[in-house]
PDB file of N, CA and C in Angstrom:
ATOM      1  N   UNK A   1     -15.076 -13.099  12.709  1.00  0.00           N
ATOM      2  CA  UNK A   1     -15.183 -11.833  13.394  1.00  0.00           C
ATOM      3  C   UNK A   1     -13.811 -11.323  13.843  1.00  0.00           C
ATOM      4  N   UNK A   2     -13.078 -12.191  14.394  1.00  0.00           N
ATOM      5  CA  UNK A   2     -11.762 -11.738  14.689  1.00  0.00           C
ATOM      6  C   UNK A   2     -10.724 -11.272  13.744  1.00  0.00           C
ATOM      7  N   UNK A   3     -11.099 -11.924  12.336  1.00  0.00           N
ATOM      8  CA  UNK A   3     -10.156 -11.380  11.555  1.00  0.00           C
ATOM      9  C   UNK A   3     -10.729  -9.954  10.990  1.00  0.00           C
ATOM     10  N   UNK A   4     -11.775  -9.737  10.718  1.00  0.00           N
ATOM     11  CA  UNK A   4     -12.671  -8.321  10.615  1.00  0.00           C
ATOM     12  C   UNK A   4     -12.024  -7.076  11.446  1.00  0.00           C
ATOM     13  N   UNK A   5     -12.090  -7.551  12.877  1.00  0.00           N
ATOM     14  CA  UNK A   5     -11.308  -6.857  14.287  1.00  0.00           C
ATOM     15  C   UNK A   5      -9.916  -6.676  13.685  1.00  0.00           C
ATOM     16  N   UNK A   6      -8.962  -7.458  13.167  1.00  0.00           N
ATOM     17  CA  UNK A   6      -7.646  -7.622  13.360  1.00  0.00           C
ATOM     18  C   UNK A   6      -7.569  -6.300  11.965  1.00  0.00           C
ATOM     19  N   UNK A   7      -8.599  -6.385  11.100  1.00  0.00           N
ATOM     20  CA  UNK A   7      -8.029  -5.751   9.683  1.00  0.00           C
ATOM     21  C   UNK A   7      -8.648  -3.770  10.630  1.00  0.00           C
ATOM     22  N   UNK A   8      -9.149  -3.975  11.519  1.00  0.00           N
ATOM     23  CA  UNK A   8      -9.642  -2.443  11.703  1.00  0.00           C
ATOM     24  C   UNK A   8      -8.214  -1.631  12.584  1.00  0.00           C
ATOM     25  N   UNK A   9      -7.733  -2.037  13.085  1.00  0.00           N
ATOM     26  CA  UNK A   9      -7.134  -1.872  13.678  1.00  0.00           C
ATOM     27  C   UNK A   9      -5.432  -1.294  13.443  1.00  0.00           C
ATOM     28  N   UNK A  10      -4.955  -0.411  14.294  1.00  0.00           N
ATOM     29  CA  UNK A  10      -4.068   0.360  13.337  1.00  0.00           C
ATOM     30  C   UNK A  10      -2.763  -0.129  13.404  1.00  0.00           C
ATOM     31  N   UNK A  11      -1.745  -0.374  12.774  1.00  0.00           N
ATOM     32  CA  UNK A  11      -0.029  -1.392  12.676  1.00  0.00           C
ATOM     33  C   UNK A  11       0.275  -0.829  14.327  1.00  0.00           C
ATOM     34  N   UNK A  12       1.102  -1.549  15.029  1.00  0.00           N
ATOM     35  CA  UNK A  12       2.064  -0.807  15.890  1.00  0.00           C
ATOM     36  C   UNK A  12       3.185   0.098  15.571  1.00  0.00           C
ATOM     37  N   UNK A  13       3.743   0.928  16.745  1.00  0.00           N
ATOM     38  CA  UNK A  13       4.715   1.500  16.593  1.00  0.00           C
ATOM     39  C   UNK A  13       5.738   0.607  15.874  1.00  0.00           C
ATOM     40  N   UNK A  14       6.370   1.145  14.561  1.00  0.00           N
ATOM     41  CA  UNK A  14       7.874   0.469  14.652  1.00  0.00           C
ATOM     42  C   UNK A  14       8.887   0.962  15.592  1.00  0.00           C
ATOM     43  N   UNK A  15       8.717   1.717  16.359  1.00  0.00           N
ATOM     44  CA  UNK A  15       9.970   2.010  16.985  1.00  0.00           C
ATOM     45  C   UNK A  15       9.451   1.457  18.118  1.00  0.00           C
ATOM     46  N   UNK A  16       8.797   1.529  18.977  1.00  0.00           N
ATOM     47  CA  UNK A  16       7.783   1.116  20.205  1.00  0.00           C
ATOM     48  C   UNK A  16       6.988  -0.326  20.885  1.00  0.00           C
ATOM     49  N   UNK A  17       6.428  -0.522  19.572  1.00  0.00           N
ATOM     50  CA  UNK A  17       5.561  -1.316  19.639  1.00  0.00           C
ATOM     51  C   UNK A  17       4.786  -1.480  20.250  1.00  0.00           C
ATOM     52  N   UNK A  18       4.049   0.131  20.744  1.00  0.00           N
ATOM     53  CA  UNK A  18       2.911   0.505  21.328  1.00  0.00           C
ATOM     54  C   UNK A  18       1.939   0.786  20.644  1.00  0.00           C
ATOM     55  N   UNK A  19       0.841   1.471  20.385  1.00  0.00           N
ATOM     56  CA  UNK A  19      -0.744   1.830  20.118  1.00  0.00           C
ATOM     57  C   UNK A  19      -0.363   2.892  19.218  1.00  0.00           C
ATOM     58  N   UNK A  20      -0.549   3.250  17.880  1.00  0.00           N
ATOM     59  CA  UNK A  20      -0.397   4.450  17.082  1.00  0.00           C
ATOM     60  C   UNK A  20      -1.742   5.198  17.251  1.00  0.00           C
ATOM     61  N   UNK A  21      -1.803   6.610  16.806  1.00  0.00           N
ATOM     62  CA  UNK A  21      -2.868   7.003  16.963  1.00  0.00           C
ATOM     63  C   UNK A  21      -3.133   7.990  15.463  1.00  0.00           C
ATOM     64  N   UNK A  22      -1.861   7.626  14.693  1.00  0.00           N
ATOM     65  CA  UNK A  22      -1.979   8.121  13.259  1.00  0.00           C
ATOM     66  C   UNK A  22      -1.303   6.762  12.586  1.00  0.00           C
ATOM     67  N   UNK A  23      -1.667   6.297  11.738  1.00  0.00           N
ATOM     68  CA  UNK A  23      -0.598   5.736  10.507  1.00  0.00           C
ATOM     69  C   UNK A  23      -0.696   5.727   9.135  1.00  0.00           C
ATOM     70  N   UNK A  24       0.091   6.303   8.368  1.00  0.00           N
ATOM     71  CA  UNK A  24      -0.805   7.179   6.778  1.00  0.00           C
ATOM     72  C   UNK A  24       0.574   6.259   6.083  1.00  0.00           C
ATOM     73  N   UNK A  25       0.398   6.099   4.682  1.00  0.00           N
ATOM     74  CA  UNK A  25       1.454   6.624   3.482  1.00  0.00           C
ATOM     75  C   UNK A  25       0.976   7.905   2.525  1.00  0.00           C
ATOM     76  N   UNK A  26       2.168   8.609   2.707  1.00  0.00           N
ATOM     77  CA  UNK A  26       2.323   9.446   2.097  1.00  0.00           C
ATOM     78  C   UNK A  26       2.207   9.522   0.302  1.00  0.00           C
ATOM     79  N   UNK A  27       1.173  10.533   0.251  1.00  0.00           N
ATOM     80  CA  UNK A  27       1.285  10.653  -1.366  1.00  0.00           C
ATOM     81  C   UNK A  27       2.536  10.545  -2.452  1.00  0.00           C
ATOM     82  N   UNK A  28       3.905  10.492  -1.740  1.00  0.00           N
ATOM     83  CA  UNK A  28       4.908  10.151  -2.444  1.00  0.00           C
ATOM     84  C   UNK A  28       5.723   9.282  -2.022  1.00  0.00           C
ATOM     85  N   UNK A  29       6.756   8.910  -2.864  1.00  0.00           N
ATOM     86  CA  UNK A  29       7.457   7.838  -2.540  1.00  0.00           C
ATOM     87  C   UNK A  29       9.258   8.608  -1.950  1.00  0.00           C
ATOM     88  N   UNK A  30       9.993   8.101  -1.338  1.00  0.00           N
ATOM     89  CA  UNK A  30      11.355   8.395  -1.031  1.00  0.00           C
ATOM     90  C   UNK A  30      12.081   8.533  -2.514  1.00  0.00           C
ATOM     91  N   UNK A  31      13.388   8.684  -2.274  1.00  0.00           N
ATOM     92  CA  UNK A  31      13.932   8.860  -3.277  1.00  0.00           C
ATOM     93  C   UNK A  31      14.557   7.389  -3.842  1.00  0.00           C
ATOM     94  N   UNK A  32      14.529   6.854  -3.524  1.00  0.00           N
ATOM     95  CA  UNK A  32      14.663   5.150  -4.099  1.00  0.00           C
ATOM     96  C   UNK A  32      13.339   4.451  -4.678  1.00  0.00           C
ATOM     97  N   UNK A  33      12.224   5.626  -4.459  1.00  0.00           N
ATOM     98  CA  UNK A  33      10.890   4.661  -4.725  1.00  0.00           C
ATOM     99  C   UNK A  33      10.150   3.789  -3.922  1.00  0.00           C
ATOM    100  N   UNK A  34      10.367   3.630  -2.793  1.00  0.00           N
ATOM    101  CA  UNK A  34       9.557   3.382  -1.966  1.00  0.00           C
ATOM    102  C   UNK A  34       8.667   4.189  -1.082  1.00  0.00           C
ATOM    103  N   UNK A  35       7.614   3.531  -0.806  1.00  0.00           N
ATOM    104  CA  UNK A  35       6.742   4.645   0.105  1.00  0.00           C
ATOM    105  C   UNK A  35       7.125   4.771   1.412  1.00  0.00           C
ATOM    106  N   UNK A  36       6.491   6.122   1.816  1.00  0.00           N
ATOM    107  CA  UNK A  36       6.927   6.534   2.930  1.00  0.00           C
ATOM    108  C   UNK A  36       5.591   6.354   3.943  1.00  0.00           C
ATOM    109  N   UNK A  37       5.777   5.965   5.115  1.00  0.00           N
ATOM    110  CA  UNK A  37       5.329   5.190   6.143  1.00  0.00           C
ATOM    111  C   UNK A  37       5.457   6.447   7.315  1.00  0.00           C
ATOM    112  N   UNK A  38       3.778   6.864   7.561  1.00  0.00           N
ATOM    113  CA  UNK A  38       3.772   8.304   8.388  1.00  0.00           C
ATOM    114  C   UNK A  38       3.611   7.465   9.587  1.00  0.00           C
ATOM    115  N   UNK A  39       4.157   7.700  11.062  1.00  0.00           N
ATOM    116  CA  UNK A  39       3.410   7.580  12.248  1.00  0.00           C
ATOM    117  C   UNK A  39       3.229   8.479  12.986  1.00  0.00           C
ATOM    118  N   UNK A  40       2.266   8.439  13.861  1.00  0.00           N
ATOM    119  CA  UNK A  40       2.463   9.334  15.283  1.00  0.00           C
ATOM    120  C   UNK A  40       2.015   8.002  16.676  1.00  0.00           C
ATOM    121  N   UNK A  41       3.074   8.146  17.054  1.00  0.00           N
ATOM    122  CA  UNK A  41       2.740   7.865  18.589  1.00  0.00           C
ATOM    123  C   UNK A  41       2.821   8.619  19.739  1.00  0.00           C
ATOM    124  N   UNK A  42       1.972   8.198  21.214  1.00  0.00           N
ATOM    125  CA  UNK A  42       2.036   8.947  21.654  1.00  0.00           C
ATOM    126  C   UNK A  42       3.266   8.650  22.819  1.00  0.00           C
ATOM    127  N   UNK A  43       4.064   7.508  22.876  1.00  0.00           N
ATOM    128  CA  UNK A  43       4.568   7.071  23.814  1.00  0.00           C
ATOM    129  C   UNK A  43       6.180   7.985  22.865  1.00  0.00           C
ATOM    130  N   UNK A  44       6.304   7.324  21.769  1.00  0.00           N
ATOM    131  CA  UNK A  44       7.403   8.305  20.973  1.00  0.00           C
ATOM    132  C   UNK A  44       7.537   9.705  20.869  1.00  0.00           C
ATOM    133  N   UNK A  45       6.752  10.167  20.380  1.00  0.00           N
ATOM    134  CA  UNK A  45       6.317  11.649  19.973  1.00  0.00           C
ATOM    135  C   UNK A  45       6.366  12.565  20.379  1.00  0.00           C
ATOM    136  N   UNK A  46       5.796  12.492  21.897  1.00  0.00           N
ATOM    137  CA  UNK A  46       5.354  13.407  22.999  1.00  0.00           C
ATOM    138  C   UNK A  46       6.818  13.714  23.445  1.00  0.00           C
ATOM    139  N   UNK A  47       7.048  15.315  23.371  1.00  0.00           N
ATOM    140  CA  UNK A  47       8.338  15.604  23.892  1.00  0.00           C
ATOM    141  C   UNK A  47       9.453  15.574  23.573  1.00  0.00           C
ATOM    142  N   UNK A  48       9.096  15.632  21.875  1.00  0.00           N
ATOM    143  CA  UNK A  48      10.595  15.027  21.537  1.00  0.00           C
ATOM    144  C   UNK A  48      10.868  16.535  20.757  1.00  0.00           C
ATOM    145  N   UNK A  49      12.298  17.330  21.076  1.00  0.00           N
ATOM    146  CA  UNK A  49      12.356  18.402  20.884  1.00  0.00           C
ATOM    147  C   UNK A  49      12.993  18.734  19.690  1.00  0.00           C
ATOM    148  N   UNK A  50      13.186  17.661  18.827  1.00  0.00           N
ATOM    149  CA  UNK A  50      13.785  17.512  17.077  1.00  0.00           C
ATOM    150  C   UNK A  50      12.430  17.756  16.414  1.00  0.00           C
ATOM    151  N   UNK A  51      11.037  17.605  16.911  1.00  0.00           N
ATOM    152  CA  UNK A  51       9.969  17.106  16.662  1.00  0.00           C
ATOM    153  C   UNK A  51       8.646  18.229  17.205  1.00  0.00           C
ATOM    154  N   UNK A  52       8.562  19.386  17.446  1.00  0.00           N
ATOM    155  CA  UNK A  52       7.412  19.790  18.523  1.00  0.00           C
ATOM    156  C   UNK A  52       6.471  19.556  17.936  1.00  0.00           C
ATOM    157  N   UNK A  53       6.365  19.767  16.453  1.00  0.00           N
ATOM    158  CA  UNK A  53       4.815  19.853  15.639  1.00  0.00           C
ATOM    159  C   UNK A  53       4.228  18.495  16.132  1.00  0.00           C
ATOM    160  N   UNK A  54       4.936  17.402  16.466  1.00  0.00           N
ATOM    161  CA  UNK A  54       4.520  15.841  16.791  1.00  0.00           C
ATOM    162  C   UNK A  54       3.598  16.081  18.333  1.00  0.00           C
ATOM    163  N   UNK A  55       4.079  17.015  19.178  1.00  0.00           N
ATOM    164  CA  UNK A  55       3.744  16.786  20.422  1.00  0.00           C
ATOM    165  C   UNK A  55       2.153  18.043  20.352  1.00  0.00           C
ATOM    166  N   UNK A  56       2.038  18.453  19.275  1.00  0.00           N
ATOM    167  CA  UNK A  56       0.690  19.573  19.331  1.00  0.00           C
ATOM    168  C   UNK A  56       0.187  18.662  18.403  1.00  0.00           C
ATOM    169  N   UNK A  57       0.154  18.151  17.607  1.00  0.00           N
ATOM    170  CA  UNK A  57      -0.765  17.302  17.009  1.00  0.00           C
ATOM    171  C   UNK A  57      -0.943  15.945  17.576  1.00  0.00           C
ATOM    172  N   UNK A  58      -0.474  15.486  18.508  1.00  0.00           N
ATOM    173  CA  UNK A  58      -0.648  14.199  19.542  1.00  0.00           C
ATOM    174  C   UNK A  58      -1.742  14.902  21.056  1.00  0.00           C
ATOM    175  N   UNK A  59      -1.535  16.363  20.971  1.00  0.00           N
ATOM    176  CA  UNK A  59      -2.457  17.019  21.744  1.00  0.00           C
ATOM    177  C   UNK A  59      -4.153  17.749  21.268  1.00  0.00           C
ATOM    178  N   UNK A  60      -3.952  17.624  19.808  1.00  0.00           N
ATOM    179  CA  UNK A  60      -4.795  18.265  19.103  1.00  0.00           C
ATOM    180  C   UNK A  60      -5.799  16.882  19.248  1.00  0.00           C
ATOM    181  N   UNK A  61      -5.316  15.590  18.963  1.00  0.00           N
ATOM    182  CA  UNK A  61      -6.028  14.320  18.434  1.00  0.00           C
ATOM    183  C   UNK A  61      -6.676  14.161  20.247  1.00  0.00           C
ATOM    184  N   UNK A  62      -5.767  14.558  21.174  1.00  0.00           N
ATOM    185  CA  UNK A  62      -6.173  14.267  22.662  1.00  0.00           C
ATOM    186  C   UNK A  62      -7.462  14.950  22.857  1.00  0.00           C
ATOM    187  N   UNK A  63      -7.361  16.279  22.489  1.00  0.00           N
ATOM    188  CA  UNK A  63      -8.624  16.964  22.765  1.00  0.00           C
ATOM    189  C   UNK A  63      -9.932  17.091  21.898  1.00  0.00           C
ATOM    190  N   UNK A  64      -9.849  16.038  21.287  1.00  0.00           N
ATOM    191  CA  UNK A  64     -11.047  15.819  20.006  1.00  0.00           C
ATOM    192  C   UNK A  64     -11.071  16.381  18.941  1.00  0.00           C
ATOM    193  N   UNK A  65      -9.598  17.170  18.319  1.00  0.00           N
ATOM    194  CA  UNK A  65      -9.740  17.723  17.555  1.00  0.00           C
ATOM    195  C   UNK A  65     -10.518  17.112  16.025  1.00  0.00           C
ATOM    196  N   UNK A  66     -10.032  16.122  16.037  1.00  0.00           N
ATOM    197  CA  UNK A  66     -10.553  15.041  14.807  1.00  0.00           C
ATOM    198  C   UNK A  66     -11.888  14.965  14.801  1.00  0.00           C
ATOM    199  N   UNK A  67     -12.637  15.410  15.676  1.00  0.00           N
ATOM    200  CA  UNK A  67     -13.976  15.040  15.742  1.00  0.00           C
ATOM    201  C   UNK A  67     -14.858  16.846  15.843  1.00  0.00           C
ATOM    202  N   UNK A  68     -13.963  17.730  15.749  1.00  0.00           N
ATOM    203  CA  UNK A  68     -14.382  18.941  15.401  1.00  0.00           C
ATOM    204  C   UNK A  68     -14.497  19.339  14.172  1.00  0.00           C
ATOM    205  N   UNK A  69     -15.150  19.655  13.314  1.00  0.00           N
ATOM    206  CA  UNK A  69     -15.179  19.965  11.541  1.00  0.00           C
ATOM    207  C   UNK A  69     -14.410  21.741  11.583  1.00  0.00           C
ATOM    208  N   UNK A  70     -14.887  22.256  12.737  1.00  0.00           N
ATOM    209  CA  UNK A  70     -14.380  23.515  12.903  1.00  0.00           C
ATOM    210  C   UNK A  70     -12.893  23.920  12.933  1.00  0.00           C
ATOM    211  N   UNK A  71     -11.770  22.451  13.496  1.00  0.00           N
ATOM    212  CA  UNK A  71     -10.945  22.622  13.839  1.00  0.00           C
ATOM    213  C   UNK A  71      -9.817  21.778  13.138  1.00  0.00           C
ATOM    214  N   UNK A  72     -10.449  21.419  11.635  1.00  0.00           N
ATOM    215  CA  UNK A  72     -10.120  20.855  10.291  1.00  0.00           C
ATOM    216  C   UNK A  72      -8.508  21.475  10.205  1.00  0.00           C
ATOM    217  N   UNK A  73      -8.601  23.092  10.022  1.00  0.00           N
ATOM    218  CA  UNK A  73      -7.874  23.520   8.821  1.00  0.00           C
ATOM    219  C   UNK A  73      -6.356  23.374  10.284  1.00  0.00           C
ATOM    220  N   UNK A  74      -6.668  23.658  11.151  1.00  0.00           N
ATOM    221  CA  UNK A  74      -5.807  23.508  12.821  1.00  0.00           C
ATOM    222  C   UNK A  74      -5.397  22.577  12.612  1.00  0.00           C
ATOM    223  N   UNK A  75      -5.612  21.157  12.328  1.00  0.00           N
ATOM    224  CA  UNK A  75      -5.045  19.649  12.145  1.00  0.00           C
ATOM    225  C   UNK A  75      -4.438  19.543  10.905  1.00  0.00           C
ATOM    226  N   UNK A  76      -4.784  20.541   9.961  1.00  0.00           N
ATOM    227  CA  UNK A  76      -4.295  19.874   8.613  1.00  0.00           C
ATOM    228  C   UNK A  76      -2.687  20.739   8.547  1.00  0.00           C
ATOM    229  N   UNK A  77      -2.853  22.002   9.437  1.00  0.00           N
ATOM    230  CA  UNK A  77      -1.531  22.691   9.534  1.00  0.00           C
ATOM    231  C   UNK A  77      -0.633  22.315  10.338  1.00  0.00           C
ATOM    232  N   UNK A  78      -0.771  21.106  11.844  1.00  0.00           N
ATOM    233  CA  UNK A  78      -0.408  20.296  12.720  1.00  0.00           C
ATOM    234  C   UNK A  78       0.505  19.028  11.928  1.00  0.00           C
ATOM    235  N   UNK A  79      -0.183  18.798  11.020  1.00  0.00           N
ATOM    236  CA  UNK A  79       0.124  17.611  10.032  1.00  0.00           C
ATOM    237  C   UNK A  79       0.949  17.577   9.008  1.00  0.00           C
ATOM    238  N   UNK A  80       0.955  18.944   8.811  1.00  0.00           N
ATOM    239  CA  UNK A  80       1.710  19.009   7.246  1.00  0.00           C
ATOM    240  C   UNK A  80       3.163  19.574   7.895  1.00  0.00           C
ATOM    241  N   UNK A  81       3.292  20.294   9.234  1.00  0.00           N
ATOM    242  CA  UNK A  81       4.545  20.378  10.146  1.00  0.00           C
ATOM    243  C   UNK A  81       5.204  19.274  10.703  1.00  0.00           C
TER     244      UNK A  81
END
């Protein structure tokens, strides 16, 4: 059971090593060929002014957006910024 638990569960921050609340690879690879490794955290993210699209889509996921079907195309434009 614990290893079941351990596989659901999402990597830590690499920068942090706090709680992610996104972690994707990207449909492409870098320019050396390796994949690219998406995060969002909220301990990183939030506030960082190189970054705003990070701090409305760390607010979008806060307010249930993920769990709205209505508020799909709002997250997918959050995401792709």
């Amino acid at each position: 059971m614990a290893m079941v638990e351990a596989k659901k569960r999402l990597p830590l921050c690499s920068r942090c090593r706090g709680n992610l609340i996104i972690s994707a690879v990207a449909p492409m690879d870098d320019a050396h060929g390796r994949p690219i490794h998406l995060e969002l955290c909220p301990a990183c993210d939030t506030g960082d002014t190189e970054r705003p699209a990070a701090g409305l889509l760390l607010q979008w996921c806060a307010d249930s957006g993920g769990h709205d079907l209505s508020r799909v195309e709002e997250g997918t434009i959050l995401l792709l910024q």
